[in-house]
C-alpha atoms as a PDB file:
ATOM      1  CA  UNK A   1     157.612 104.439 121.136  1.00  0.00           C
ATOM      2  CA  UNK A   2     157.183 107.715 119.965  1.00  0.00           C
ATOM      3  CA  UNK A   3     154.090 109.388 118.577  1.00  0.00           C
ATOM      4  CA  UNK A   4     152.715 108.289 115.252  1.00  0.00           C
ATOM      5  CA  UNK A   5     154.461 109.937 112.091  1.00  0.00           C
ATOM      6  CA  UNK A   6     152.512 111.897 109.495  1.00  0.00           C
ATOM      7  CA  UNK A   7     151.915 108.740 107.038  1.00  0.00           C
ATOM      8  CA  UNK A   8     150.903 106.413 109.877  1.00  0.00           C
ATOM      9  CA  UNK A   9     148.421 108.791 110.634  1.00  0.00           C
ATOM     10  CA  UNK A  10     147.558 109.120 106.848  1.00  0.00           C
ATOM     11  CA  UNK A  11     147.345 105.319 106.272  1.00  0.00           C
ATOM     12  CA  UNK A  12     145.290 105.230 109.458  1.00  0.00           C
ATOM     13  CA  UNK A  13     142.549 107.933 108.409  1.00  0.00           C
ATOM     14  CA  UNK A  14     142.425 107.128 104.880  1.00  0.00           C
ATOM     15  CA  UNK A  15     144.359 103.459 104.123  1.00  0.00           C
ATOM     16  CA  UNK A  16     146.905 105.117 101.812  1.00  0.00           C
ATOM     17  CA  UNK A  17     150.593 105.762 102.459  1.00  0.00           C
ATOM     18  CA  UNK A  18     150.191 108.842 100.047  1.00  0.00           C
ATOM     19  CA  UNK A  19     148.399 111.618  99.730  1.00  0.00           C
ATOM     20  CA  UNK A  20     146.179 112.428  96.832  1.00  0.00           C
ATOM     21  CA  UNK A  21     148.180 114.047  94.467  1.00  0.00           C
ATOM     22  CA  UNK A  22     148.125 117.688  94.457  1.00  0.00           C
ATOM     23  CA  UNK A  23     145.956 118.760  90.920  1.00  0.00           C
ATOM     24  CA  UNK A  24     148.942 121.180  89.969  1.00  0.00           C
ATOM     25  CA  UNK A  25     150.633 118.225  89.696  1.00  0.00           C
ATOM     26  CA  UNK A  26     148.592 116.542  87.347  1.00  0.00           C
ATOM     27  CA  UNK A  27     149.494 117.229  83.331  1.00  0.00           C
ATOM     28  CA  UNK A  28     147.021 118.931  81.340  1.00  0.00           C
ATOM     29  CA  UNK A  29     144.405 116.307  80.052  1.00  0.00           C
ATOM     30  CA  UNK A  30     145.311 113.942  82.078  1.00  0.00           C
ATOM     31  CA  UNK A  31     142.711 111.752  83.875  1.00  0.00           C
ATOM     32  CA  UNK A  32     144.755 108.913  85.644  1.00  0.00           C
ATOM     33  CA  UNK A  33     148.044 109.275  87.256  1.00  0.00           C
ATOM     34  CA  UNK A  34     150.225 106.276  87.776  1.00  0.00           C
ATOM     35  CA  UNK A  35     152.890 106.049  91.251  1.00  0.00           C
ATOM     36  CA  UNK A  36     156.720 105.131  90.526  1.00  0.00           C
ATOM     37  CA  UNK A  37     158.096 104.214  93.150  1.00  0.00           C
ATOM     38  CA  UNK A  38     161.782 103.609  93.330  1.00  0.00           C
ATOM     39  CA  UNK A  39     164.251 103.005  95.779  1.00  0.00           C
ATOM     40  CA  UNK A  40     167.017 105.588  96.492  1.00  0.00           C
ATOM     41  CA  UNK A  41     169.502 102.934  97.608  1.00  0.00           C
ATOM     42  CA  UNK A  42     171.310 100.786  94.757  1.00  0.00           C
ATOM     43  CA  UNK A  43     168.572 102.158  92.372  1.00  0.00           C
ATOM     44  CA  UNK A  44     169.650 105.828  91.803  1.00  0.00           C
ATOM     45  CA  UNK A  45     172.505 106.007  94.253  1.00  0.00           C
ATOM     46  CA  UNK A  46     175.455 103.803  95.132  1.00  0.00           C
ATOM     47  CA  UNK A  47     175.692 104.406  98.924  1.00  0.00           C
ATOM     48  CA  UNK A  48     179.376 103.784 100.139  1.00  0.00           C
ATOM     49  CA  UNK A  49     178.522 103.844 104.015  1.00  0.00           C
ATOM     50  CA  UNK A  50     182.652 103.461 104.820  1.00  0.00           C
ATOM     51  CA  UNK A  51     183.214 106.972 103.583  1.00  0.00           C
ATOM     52  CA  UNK A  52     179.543 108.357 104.114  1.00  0.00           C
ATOM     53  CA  UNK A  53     179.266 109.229 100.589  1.00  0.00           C
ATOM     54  CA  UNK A  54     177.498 108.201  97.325  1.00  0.00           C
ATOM     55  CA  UNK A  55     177.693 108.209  93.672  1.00  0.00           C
ATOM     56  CA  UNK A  56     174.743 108.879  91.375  1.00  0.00           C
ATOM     57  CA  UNK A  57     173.897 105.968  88.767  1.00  0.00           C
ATOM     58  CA  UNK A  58     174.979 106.651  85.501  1.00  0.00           C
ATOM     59  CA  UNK A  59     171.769 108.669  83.621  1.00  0.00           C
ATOM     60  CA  UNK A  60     169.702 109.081  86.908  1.00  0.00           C
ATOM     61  CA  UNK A  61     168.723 112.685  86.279  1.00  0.00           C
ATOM     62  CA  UNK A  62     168.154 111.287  82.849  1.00  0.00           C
ATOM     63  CA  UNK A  63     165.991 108.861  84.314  1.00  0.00           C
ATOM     64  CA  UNK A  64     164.191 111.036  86.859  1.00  0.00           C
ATOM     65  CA  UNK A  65     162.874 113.541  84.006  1.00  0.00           C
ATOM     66  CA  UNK A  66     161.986 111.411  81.598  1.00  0.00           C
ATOM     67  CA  UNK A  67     159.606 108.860  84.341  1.00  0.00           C
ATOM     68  CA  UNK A  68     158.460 112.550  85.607  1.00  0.00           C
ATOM     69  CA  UNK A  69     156.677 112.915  82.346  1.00  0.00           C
ATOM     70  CA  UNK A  70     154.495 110.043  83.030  1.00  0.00           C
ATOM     71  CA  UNK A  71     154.619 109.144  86.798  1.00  0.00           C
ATOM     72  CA  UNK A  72     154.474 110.721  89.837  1.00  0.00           C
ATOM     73  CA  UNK A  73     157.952 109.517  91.126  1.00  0.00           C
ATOM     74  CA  UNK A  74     158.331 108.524  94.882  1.00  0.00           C
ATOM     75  CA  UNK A  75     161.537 107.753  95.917  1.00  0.00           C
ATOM     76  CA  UNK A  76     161.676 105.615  99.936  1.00  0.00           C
ATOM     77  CA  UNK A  77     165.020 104.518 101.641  1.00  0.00           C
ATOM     78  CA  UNK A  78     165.488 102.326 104.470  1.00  0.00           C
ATOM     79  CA  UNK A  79     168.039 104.981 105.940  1.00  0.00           C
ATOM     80  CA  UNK A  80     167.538 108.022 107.552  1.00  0.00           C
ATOM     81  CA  UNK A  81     165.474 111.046 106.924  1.00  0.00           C
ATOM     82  CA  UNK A  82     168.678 113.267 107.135  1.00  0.00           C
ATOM     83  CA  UNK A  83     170.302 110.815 104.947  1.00  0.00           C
ATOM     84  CA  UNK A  84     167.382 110.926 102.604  1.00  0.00           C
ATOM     85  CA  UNK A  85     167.077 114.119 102.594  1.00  0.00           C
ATOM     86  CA  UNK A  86     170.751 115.218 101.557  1.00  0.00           C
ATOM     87  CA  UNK A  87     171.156 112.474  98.707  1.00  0.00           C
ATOM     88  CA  UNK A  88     167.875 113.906  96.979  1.00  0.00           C
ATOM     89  CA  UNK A  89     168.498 117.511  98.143  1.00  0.00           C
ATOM     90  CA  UNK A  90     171.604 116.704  95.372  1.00  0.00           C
ATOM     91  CA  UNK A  91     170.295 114.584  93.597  1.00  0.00           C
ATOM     92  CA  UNK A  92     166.652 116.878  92.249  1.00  0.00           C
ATOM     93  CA  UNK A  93     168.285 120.362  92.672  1.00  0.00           C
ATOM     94  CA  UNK A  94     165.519 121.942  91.070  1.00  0.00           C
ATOM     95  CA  UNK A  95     163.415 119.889  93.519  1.00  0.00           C
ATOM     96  CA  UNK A  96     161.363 119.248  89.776  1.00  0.00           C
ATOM     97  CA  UNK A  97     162.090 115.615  89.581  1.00  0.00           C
ATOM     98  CA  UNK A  98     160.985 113.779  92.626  1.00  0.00           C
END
């Protein structure tokens, strides 16, 4: 077993997964922010693991900016971090969204 990643150490230290959300972040005004958490696979991607590609869900950018408005969107997978990591790369170009 290797050593303990960054959010078992979190959820350790503090019992949360998260971090607190950074106040930049945070729209003006607001006092409360609310966590949507979605999951990348079948949610906002169609994974086709034959051919090692995908297919973004019909209005998932859509989606994605309009839930930024009022969320803080967090997106988990069950796959890898490098597979993570290049659907969203492509998915939130302007790394805006999620």
């Amino acid at each position: 077993m290797g050593p303990p990643t960054a959010s078992a150490k979190l959820e350790r230290e503090t019992g949360f997964l998260l971090p607190p959300l950074n106040s930049k972040a945070r729209r003006p005004g607001q006092i409360r922010e609310y966590t949507l958490v979605l999951d990348l696979d079948e949610t906002l991607v169609h994974c086709d693991k034959l051919f090692f590609n995908y297919k973004v869900r019909p209005h998932a950018n859509r989606f994605l900016a309009e839930m930024k408005k009022h969320y803080e969107v967090v997106v988990f997978t069950a796959g890898m971090p490098d597979y993570a990591d290049w659907v969203l790369n492509e998915l939130d170009i302007t790394k805006n969204l999620i």
